[in-house]
N, C-alpha and C. Protein backbone atom coordinates (compact mmCIF):
# COMPACT_ATOMS: atom_id res chain seq x y z
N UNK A 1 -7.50 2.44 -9.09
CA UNK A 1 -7.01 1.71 -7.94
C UNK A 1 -5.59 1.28 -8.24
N UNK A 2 -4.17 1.65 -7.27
CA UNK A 2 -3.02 1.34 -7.66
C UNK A 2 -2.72 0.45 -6.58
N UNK A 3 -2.56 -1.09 -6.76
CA UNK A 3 -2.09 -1.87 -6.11
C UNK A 3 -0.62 -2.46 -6.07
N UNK A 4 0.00 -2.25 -4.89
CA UNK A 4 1.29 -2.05 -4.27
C UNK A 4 1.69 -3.37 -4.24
N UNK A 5 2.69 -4.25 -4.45
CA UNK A 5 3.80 -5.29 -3.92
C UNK A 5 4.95 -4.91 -3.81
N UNK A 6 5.24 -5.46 -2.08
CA UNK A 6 6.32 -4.84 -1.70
C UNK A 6 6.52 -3.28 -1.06
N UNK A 7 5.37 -2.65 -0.81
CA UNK A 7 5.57 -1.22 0.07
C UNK A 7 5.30 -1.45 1.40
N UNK A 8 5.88 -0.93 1.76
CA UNK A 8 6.46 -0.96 3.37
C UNK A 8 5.11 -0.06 4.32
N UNK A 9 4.34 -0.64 5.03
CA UNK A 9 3.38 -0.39 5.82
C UNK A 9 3.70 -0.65 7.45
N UNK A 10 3.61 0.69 7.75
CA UNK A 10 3.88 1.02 9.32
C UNK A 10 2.54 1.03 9.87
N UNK A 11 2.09 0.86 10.78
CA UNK A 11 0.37 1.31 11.06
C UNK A 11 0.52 2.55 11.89
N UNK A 12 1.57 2.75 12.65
CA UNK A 12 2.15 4.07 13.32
C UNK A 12 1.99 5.29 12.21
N UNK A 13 2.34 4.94 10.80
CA UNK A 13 2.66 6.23 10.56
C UNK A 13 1.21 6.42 9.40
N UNK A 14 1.11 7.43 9.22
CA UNK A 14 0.14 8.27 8.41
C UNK A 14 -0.07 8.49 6.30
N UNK A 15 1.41 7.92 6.48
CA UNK A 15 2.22 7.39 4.94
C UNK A 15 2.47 6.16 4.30
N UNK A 16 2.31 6.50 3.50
CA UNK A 16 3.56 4.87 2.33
C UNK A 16 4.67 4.96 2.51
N UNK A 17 5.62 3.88 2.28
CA UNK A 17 6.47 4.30 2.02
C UNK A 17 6.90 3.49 1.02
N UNK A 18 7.51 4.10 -0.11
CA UNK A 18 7.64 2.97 -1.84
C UNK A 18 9.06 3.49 -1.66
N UNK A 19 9.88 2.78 -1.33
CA UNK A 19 11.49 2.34 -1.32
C UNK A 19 11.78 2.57 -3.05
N UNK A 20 12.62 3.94 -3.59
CA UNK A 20 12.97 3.77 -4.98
C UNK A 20 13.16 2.62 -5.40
N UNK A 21 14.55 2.12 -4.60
CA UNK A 21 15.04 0.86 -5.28
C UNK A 21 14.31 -0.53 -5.64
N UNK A 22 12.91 -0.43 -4.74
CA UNK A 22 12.18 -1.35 -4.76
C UNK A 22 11.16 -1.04 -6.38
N UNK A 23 11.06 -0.04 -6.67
CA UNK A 23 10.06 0.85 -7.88
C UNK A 23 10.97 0.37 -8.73
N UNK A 24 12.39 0.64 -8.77
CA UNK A 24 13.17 0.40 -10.08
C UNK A 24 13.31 -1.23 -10.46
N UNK A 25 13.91 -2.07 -9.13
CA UNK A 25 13.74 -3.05 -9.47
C UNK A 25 11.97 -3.84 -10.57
N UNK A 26 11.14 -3.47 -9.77
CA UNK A 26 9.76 -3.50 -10.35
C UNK A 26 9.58 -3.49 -11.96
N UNK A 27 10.60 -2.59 -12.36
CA UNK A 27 10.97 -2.35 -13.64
C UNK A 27 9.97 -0.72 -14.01
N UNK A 28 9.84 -0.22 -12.84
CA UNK A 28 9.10 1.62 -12.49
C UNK A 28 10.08 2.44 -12.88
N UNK A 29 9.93 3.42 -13.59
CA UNK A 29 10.90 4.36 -14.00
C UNK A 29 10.56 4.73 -12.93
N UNK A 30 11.82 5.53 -12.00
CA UNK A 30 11.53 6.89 -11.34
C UNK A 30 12.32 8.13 -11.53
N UNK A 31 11.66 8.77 -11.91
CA UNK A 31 11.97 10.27 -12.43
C UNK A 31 12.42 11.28 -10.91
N UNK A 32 13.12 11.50 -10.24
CA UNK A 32 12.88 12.14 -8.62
C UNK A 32 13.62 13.70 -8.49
N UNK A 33 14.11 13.81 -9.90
CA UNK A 33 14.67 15.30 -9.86
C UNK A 33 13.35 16.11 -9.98
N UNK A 34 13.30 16.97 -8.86
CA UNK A 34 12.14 18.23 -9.29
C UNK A 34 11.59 18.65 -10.10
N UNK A 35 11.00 19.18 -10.94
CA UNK A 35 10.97 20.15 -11.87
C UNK A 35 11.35 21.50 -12.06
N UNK A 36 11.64 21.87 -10.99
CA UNK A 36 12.56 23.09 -10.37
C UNK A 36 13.75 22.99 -11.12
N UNK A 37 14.33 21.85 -11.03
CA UNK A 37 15.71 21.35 -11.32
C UNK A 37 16.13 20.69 -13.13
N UNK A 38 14.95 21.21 -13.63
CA UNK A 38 15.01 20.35 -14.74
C UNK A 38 14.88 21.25 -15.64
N UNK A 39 15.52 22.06 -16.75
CA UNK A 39 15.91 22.83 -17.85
C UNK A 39 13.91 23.13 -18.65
N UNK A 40 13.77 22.08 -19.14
CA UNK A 40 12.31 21.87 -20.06
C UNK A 40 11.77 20.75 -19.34
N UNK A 41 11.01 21.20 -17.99
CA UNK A 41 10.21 20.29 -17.60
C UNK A 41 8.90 19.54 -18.27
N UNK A 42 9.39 18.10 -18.36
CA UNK A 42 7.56 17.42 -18.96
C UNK A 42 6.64 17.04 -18.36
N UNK A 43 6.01 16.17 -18.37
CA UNK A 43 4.70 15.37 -17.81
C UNK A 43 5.77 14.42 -16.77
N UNK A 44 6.69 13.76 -17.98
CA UNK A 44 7.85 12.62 -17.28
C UNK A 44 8.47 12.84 -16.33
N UNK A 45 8.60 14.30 -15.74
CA UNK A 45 9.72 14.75 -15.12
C UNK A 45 9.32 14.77 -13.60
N UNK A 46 10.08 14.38 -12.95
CA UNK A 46 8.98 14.12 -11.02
C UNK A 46 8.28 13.27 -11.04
N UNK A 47 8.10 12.12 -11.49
CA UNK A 47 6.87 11.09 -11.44
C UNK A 47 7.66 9.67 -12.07
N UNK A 48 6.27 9.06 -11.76
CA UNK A 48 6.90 7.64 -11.41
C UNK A 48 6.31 7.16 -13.00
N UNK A 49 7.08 6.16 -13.57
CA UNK A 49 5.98 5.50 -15.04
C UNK A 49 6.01 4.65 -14.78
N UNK A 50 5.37 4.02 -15.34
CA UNK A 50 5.04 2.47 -14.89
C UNK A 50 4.89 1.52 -16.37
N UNK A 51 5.65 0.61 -16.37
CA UNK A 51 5.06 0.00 -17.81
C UNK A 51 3.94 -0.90 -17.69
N UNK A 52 3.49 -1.64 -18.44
CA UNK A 52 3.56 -1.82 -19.62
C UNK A 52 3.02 -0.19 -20.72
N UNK A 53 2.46 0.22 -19.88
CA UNK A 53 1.41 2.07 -20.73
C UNK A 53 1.62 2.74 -20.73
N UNK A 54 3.11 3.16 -19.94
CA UNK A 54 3.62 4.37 -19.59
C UNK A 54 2.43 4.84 -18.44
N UNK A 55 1.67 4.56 -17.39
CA UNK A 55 0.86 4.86 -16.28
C UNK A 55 1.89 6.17 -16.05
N UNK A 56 1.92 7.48 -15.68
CA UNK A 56 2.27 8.11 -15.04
C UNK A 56 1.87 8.90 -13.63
N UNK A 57 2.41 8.60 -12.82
CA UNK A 57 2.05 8.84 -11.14
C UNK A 57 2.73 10.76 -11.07
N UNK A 58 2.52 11.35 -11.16
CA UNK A 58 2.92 13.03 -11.16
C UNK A 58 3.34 12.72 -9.57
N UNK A 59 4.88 13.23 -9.31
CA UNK A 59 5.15 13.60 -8.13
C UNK A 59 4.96 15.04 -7.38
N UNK A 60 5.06 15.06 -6.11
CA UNK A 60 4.85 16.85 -5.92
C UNK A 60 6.11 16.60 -4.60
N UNK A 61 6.28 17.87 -3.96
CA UNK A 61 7.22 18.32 -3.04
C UNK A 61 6.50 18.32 -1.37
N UNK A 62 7.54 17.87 -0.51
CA UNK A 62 7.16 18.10 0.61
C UNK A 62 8.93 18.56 1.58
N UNK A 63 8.80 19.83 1.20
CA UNK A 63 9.98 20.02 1.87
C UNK A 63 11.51 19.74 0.73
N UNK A 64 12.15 18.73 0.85
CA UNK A 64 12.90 17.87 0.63
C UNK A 64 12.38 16.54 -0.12
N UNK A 65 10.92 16.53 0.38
CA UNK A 65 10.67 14.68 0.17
C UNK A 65 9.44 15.08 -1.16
N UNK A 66 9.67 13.70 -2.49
CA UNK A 66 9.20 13.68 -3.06
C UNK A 66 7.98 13.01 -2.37
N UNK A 67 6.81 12.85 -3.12
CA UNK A 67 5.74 12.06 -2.70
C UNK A 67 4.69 12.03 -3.41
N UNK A 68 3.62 11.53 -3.67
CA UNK A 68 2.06 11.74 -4.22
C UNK A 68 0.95 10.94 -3.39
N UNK A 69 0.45 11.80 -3.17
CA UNK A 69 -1.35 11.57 -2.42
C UNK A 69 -1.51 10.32 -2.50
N UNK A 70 -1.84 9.54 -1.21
CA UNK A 70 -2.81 8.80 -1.26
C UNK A 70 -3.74 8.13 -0.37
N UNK A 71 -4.91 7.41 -0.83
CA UNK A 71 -6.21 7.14 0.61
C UNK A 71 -6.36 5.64 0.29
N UNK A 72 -6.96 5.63 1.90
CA UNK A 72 -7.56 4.10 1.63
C UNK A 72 -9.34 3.96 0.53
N UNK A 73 -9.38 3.34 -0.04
CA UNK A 73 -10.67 3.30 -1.21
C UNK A 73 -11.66 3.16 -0.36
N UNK A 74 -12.72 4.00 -0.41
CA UNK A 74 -14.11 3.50 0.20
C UNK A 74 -14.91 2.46 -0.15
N UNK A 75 -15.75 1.61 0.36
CA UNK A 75 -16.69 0.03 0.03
C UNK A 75 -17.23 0.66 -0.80
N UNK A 76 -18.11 1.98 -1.51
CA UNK A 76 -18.77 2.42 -2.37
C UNK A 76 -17.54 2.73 -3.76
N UNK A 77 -16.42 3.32 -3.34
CA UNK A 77 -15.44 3.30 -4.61
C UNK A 77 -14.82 1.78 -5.36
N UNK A 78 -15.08 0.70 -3.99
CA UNK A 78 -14.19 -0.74 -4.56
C UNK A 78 -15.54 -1.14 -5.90
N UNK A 79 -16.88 -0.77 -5.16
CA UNK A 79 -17.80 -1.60 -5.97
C UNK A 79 -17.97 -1.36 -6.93
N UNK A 80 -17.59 0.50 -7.41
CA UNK A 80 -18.03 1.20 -8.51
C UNK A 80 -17.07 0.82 -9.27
């Protein structure tokens, strides 16, 4: 379960939206060059880390726009 402060919720739209500058401030690495674009791509490369564990969020492509999956949790996933 990844809980958000500070992401921007439209009810119109179908997405998140996590403002970089808001991730960096957070103290979130964000990694946002492709892997396309990156000589020896790693795990690090397109994705978000997160400290204190290094959490890594794997980014993927939509067009132009970085992004990664996500749903609202089902009452059977909150309890488990």
């Amino acid at each position: 379960l990844l809980l958000l402060q500070n992401a921007l919720h439209v009810p119109s739209m179908d997405h998140n939206l996590l403002p970089p500058f808001m991730l960096r401030q957070a103290g979130v690495t964000v990694n946002d060059i492709p892997k396309i674009q990156v000589e020896h791509p790693t795990d690090r490369d397109h994705a978000l880390i997160s400290p204190p564990d290094d959490f890594i969020i794997p980014l993927s492509l939509h067009g132009v726009f970085s992004y990664f999956p996500t749903s609202k949790p089902s009452m059977e996933q909150l309890q488990s």
